[in-house]
C-alpha atoms as a PDB file:
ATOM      1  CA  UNK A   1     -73.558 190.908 142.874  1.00  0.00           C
ATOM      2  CA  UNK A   2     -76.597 191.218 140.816  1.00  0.00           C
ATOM      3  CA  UNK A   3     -76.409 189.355 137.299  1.00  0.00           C
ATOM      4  CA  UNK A   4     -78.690 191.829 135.345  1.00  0.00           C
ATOM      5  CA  UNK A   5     -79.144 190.462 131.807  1.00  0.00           C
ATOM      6  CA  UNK A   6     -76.353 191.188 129.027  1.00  0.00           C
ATOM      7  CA  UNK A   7     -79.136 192.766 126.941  1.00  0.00           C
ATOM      8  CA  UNK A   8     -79.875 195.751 129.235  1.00  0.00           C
ATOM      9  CA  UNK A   9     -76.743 197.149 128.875  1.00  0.00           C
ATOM     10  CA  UNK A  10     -75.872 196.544 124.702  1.00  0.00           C
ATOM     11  CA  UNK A  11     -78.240 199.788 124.389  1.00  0.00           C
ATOM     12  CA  UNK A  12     -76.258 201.756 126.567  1.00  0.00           C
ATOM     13  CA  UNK A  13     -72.888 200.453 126.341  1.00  0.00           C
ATOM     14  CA  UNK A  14     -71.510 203.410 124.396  1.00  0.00           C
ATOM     15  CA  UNK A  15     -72.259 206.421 127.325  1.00  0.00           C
ATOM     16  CA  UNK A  16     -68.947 206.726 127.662  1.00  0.00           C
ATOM     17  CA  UNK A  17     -67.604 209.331 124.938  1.00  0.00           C
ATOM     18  CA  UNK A  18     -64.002 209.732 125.310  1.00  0.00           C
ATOM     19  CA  UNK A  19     -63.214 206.049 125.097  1.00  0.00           C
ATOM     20  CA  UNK A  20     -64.910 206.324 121.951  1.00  0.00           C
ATOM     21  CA  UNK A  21     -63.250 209.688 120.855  1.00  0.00           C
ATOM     22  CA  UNK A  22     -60.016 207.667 121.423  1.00  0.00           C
ATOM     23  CA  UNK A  23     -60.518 205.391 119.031  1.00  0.00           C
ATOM     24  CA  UNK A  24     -61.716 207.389 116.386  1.00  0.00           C
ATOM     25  CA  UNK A  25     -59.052 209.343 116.402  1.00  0.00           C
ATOM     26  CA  UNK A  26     -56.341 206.205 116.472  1.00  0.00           C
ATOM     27  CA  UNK A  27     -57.804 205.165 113.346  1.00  0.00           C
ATOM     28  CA  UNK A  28     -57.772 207.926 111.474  1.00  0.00           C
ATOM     29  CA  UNK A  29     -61.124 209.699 111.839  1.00  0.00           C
ATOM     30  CA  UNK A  30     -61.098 213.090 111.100  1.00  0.00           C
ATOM     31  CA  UNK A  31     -62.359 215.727 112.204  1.00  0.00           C
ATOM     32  CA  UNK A  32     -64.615 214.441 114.804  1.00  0.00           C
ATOM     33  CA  UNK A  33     -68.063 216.150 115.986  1.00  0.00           C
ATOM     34  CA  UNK A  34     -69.400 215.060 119.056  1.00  0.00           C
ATOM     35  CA  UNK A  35     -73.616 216.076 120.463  1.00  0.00           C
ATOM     36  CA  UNK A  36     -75.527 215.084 123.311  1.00  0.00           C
ATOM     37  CA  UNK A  37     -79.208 215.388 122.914  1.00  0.00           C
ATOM     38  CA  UNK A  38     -81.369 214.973 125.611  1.00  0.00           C
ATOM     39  CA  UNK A  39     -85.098 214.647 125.406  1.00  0.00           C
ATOM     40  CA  UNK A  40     -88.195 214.010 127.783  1.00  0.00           C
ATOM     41  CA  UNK A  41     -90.757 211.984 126.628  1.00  0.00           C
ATOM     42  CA  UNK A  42     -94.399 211.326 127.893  1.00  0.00           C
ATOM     43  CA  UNK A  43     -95.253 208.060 128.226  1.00  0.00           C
ATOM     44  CA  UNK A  44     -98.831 207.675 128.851  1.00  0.00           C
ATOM     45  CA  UNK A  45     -99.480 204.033 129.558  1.00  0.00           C
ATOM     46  CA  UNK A  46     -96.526 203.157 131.578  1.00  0.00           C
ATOM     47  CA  UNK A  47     -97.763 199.477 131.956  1.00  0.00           C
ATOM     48  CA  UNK A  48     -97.074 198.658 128.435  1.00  0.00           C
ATOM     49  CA  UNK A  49     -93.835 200.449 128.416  1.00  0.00           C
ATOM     50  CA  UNK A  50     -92.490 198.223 130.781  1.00  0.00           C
ATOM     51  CA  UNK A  51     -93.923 195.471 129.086  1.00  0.00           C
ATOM     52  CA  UNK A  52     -92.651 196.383 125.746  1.00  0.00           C
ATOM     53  CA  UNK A  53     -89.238 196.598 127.519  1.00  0.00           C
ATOM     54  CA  UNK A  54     -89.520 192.931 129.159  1.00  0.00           C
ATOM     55  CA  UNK A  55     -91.062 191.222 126.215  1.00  0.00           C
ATOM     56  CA  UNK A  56     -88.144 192.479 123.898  1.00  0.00           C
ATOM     57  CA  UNK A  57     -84.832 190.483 123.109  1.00  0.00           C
ATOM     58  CA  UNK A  58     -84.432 190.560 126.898  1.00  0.00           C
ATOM     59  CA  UNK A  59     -87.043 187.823 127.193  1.00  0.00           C
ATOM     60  CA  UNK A  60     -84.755 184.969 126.129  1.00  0.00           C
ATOM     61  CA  UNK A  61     -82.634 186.114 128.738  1.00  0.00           C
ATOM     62  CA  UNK A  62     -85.252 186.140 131.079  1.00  0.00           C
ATOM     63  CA  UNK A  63     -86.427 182.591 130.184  1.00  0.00           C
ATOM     64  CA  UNK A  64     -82.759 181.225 130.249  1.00  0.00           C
ATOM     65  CA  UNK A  65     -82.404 182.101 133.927  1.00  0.00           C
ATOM     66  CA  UNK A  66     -85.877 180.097 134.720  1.00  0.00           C
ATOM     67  CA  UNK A  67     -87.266 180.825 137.960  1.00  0.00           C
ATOM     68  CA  UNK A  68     -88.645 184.152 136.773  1.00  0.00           C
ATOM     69  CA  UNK A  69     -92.417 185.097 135.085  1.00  0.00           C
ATOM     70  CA  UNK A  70     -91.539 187.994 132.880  1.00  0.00           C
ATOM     71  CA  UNK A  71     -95.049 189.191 134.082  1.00  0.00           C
ATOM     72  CA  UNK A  72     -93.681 189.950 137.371  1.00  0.00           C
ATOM     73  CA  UNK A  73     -90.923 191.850 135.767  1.00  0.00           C
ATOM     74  CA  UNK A  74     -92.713 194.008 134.089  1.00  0.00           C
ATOM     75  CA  UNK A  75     -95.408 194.400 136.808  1.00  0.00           C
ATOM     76  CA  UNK A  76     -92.461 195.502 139.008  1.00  0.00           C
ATOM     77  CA  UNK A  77     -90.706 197.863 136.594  1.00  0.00           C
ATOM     78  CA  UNK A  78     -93.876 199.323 136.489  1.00  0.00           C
ATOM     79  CA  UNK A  79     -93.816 200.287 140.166  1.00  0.00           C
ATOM     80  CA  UNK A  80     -90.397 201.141 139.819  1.00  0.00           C
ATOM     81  CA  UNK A  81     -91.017 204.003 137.230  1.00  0.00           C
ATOM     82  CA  UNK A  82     -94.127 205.063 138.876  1.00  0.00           C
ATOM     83  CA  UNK A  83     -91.819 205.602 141.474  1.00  0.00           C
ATOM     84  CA  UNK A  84     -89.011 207.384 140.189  1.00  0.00           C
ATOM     85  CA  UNK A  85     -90.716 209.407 137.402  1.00  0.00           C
ATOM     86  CA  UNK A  86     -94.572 209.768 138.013  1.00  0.00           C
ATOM     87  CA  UNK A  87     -97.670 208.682 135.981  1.00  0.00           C
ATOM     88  CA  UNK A  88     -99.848 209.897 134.075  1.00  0.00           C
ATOM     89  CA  UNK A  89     -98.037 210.754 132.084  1.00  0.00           C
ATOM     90  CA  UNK A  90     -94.724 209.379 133.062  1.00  0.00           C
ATOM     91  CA  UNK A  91     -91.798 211.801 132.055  1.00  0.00           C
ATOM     92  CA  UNK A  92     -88.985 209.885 131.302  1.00  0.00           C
ATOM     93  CA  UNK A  93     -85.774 211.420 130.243  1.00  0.00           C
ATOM     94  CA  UNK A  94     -83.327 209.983 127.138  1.00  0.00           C
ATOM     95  CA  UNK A  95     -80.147 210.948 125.856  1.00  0.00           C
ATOM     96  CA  UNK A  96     -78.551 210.352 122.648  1.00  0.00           C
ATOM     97  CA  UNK A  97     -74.653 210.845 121.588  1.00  0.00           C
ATOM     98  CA  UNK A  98     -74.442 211.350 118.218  1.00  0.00           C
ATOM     99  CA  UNK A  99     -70.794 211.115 116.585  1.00  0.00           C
ATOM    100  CA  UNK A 100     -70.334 212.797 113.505  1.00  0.00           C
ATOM    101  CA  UNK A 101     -66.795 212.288 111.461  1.00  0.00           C
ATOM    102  CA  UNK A 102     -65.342 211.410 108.421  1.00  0.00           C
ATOM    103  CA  UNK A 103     -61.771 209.316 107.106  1.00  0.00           C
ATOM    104  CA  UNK A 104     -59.606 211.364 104.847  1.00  0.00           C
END
């Protein structure tokens, strides 16, 4: 099983909108407007994306598992979305689920 760090997934915990709905709605929240936005954005040094990424909160993570240079991390996630979404620029798609609601 891979242990990815706690951190990654904080961000992008919430994906799932019906759990959410749920409990809105059991404590009182009313009425309840759900959106998904989705965007593409250029990125057009991926390098220092993936840098920015690894040398974020997820560092101390990093650093607390030992073993690892963060450099090599973000040298590989590099590759990785080089890989899956081009350079140059790199196109990489984001969502965001907004929730909007009110209590009586």
């Amino acid at each position: 099983m891979v242990d990815s760090p706690r951190f990654l997934f904080d961000p992008v915990s919430c994906h799932k909108i019906d759990p959410l709905k749920e409990q809105l709605i059991h404590i009182g929240f009313d009425p309840i407007v759900i959106s998904v936005q989705r965007h593409e954005y250029d990125i057009l040094d991926v390098s220092a994306f993936a840098h920015a990424l690894v040398y974020s909160p997820l560092l101390f993570e990093i650093r607390d598992r030992g073993g690892v240079n963060p450099d090599e991390i973000a040298e590989a996630l590099t590759e990785a979305f080089k890989k899956e979404y081009g350079s140059n620029p790199m196109r990489y798609p984001m969502q965001a689920i907004l929730f909007e609601t009110g209590k009586p």
